[in-house]
N, C-alpha and C. Protein backbone atom coordinates (compact mmCIF):
# COMPACT_ATOMS: atom_id res chain seq x y z
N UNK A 1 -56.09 -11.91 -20.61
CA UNK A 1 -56.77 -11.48 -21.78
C UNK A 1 -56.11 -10.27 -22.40
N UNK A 2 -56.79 -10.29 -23.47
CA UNK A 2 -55.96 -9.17 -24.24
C UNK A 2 -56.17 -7.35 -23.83
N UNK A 3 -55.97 -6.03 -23.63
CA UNK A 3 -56.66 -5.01 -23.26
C UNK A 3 -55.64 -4.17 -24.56
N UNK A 4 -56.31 -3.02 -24.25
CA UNK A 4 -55.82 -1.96 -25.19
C UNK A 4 -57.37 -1.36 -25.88
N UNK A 5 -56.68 -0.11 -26.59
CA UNK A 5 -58.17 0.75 -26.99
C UNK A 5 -58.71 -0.27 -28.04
N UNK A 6 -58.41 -1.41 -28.99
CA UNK A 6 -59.36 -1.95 -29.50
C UNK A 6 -59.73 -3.40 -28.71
N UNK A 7 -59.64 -3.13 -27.99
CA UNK A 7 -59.95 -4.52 -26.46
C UNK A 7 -60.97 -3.87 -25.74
N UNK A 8 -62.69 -4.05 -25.99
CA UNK A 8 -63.29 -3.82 -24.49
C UNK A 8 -63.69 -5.36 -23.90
N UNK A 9 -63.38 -4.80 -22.68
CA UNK A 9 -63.67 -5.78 -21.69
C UNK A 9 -65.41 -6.13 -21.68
N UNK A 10 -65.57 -7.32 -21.22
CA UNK A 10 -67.17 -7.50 -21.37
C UNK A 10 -66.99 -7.11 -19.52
N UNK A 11 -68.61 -6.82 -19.34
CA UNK A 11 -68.75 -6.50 -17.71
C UNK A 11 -68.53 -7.98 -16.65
N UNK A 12 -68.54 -8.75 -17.12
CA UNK A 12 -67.78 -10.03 -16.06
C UNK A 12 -66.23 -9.92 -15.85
N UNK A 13 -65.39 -9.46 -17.26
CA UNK A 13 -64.65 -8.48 -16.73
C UNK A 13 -63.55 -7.84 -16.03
N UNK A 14 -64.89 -6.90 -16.33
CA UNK A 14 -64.59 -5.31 -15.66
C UNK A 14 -64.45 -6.21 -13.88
N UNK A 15 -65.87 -6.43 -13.52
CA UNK A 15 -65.75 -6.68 -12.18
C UNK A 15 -64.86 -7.73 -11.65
N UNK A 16 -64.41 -8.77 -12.65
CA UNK A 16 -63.39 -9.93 -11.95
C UNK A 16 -61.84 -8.66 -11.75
N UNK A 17 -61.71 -7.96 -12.50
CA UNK A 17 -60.61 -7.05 -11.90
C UNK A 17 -60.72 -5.86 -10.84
N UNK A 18 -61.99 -5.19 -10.76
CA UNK A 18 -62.62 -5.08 -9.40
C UNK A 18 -62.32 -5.51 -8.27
N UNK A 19 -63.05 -6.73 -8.36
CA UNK A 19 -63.02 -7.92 -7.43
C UNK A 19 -61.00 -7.80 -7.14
N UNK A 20 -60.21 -8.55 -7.82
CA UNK A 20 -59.25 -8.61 -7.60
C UNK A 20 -58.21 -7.28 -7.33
N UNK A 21 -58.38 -6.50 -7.29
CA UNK A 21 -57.99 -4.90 -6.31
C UNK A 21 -58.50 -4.79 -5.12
N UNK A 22 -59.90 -5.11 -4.74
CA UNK A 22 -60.16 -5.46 -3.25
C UNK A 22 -59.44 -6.42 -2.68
N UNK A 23 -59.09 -7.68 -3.54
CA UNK A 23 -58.88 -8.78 -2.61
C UNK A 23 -57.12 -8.52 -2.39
N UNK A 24 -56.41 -7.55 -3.26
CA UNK A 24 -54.55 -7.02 -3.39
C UNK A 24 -54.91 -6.34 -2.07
N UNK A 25 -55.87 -5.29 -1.83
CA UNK A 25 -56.53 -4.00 -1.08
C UNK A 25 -55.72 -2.74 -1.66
N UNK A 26 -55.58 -3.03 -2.92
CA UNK A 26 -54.85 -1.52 -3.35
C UNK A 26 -55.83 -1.37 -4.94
N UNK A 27 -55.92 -0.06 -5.12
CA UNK A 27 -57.21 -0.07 -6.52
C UNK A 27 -56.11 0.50 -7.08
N UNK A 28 -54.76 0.78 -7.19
CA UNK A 28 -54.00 1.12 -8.07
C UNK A 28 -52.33 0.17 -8.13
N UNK A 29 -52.95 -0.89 -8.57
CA UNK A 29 -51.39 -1.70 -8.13
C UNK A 29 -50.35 -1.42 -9.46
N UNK A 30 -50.72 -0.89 -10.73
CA UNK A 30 -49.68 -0.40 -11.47
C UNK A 30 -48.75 0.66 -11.03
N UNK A 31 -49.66 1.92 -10.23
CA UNK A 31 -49.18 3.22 -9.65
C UNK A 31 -47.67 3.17 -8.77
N UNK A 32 -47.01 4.13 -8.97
CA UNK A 32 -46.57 5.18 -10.32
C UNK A 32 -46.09 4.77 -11.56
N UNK A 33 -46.04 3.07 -11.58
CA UNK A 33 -44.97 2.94 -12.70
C UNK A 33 -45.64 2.95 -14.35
N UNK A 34 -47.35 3.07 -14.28
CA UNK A 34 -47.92 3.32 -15.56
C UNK A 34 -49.07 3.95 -15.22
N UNK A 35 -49.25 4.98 -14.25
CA UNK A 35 -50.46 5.44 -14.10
C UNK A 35 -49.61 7.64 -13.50
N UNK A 36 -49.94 8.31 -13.88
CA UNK A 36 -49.11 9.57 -13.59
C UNK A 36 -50.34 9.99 -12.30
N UNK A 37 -49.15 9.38 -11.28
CA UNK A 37 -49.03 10.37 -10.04
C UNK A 37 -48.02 10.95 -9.38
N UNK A 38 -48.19 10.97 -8.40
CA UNK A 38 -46.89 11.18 -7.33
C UNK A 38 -46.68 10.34 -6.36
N UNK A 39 -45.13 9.41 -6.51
CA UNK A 39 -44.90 8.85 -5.41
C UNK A 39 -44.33 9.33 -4.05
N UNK A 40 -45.92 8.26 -3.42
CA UNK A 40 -45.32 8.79 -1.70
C UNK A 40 -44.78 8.55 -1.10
N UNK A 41 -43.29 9.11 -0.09
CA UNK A 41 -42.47 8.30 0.87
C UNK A 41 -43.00 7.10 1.66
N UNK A 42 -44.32 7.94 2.57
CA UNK A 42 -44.44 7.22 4.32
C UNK A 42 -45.82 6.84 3.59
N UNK A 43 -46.57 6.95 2.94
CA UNK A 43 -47.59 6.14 2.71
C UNK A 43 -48.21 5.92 1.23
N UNK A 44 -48.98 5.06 0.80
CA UNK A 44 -49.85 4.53 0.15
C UNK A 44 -51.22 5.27 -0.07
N UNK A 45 -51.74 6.24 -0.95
CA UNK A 45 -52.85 6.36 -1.07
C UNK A 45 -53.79 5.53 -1.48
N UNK A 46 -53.66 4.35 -2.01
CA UNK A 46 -54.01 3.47 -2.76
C UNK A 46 -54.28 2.41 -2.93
N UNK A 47 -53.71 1.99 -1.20
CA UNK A 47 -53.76 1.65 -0.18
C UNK A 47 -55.36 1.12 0.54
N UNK A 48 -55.89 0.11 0.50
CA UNK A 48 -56.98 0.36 1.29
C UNK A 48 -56.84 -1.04 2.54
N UNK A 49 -57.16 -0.32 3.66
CA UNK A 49 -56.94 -0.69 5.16
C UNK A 49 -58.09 -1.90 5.30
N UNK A 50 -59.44 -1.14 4.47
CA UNK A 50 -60.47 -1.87 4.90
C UNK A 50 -61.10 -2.24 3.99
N UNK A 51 -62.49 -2.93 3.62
CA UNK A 51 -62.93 -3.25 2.82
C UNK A 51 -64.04 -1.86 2.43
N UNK A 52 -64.78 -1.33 1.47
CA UNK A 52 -65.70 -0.94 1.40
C UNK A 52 -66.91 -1.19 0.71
N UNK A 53 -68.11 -0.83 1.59
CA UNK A 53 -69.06 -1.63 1.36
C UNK A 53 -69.87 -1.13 0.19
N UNK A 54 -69.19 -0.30 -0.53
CA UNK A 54 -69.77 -0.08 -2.26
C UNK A 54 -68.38 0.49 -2.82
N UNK A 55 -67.78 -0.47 -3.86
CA UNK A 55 -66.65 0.02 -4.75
C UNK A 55 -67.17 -0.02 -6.16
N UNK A 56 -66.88 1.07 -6.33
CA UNK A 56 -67.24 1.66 -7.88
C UNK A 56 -66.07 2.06 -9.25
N UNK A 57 -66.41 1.83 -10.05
CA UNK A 57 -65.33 2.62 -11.26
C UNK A 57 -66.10 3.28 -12.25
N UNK A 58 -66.14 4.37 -12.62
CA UNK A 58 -67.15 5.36 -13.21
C UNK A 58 -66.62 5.32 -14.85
N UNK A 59 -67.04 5.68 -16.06
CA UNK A 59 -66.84 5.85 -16.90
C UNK A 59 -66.43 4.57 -17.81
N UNK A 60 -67.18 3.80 -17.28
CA UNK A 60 -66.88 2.65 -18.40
C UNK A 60 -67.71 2.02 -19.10
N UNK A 61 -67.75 1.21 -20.21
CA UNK A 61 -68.45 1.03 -21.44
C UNK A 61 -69.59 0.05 -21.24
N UNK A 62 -70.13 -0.77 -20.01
CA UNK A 62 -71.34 -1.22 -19.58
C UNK A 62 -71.61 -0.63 -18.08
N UNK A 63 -72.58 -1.84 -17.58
CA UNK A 63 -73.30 -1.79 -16.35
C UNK A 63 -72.50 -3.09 -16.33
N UNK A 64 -72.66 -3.58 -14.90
CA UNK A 64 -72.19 -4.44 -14.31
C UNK A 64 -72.53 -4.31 -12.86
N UNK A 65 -72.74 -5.17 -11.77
CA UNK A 65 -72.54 -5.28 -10.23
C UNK A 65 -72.61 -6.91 -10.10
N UNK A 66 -71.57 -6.86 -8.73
CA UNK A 66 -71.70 -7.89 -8.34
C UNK A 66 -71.58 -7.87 -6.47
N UNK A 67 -71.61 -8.68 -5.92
CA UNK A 67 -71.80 -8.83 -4.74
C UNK A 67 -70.34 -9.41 -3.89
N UNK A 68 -69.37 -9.41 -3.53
CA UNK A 68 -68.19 -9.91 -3.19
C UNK A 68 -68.50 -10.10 -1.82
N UNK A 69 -68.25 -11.59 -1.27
CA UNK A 69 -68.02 -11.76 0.15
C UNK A 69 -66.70 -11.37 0.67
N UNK A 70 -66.61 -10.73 1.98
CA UNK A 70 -65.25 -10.48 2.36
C UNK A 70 -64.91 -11.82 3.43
N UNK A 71 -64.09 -11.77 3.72
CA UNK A 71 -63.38 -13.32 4.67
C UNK A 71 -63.95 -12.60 5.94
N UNK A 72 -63.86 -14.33 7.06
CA UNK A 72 -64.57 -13.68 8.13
C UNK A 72 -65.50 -12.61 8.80
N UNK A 73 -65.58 -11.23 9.67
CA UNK A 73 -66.43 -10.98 9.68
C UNK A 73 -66.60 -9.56 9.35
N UNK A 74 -65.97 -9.71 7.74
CA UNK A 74 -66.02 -8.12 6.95
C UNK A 74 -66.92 -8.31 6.32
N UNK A 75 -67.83 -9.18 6.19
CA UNK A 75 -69.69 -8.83 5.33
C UNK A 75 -69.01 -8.74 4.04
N UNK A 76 -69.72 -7.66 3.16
CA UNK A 76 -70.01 -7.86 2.07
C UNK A 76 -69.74 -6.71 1.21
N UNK A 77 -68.97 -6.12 -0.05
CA UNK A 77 -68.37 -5.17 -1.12
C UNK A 77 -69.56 -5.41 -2.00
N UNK A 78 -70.31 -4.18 -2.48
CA UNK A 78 -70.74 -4.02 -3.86
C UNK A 78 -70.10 -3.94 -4.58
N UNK A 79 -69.67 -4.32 -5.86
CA UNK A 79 -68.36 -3.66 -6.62
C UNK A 79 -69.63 -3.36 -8.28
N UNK A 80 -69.47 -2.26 -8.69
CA UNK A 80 -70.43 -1.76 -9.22
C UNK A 80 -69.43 -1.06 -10.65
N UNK A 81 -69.76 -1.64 -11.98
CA UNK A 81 -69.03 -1.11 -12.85
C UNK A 81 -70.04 0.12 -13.83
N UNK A 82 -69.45 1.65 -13.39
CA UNK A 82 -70.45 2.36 -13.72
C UNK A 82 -70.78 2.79 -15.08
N UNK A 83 -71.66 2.89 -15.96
CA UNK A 83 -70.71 3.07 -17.43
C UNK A 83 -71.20 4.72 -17.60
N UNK A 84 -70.30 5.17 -18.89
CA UNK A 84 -70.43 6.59 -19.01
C UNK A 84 -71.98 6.84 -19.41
N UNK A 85 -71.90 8.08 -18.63
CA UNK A 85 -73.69 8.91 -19.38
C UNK A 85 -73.43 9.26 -19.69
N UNK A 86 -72.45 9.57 -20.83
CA UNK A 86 -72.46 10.55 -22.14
C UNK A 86 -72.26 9.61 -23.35
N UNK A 87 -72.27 8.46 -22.87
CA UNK A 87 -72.30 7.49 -24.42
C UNK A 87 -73.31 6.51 -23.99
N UNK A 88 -73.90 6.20 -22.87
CA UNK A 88 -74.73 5.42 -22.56
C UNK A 88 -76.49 5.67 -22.09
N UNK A 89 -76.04 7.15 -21.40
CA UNK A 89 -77.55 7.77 -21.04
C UNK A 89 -77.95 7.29 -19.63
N UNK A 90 -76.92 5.87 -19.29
CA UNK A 90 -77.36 5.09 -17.82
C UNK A 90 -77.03 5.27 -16.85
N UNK A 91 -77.47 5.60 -15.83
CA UNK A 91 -77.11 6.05 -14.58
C UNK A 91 -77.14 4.99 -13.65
N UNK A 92 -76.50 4.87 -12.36
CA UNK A 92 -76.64 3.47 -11.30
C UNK A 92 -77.09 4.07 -9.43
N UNK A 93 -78.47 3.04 -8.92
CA UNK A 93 -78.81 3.91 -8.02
C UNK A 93 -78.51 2.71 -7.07
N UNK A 94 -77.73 2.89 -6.05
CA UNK A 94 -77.49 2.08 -4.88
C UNK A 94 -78.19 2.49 -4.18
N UNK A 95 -79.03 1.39 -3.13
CA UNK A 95 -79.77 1.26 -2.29
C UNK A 95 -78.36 0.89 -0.58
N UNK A 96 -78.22 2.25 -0.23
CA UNK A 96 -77.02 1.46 0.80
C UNK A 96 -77.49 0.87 2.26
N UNK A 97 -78.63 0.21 2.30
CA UNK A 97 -78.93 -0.19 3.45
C UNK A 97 -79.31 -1.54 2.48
N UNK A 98 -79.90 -1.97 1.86
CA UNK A 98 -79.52 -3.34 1.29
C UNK A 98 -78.46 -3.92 0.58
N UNK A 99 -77.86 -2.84 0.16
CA UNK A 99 -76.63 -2.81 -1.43
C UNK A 99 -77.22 -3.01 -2.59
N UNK A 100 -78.61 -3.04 -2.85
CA UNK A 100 -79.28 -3.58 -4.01
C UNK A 100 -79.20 -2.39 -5.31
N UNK A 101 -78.74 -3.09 -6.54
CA UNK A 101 -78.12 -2.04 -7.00
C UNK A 101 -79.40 -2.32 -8.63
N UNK A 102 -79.71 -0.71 -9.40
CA UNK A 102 -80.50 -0.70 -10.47
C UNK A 102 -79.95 0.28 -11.32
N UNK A 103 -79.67 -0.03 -12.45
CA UNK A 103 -79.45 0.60 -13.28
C UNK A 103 -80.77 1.24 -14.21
N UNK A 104 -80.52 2.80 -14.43
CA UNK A 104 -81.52 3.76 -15.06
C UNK A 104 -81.05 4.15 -16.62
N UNK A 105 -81.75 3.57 -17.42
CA UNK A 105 -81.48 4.15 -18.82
C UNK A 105 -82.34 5.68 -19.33
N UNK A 106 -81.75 6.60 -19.50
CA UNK A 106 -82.46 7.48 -20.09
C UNK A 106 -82.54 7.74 -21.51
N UNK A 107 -83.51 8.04 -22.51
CA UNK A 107 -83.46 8.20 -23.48
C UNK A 107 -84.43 7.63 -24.37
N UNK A 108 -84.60 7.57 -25.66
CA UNK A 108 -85.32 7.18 -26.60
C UNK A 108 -85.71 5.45 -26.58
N UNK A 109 -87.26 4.85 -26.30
CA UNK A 109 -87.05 3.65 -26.28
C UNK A 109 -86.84 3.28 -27.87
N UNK A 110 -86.06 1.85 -28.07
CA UNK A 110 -86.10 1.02 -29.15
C UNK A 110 -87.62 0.85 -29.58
């Protein structure tokens, strides 16, 4: 699909690319060659060993969650697309003993 600043992603998405950085196990597979960090000799920050059982991305233009099964007996990833409270007002409250996830709107009702 298409991206760029007049490209937003709808929240199905946001999380199918989520989803697919857990399943690489790296949340930065452009890094260094379009993202400014520092490359490391002996390791990978970016890198992830294991699965985790709530992955998030903060500042983006909806709500979104979804539930990802991991293979065999790694259970289960929240992957939770958080959107900004300064253009949205919405906040996201994980429940981490179920993963059950609710989004909080603050502000003026319609």
């Amino acid at each position: 699909g298409k991206s760029g600043p007049d490209h937003e992603l709808a929240p199905e998405e946001q999380l199918d690319l989520m989803e697919a950085t857990l399943t690489w196990q790296h949340v930065a597979p452009s890094a260094p060659d379009t993202l400014a960090c520092y490359p490391y000799k002996d390791r990978d920050p970016f890198y992830l060993d294991r699965s985790p059982h709530v992955y998030f991305a903060g500042n983006q233009p909806k709500y979104g969650a979804r539930t990802v099964e991991r293979g065999g007996a790694g259970g289960k990833t929240l992957v939770v697309s958080v959107p900004s409270f300064a253009t949205t007002g919405t906040m996201v409250l994980v429940n981490l003993r179920t993963l059950e996830c609710h989004p909080i709107t603050f502000g003026d009702d319609p």
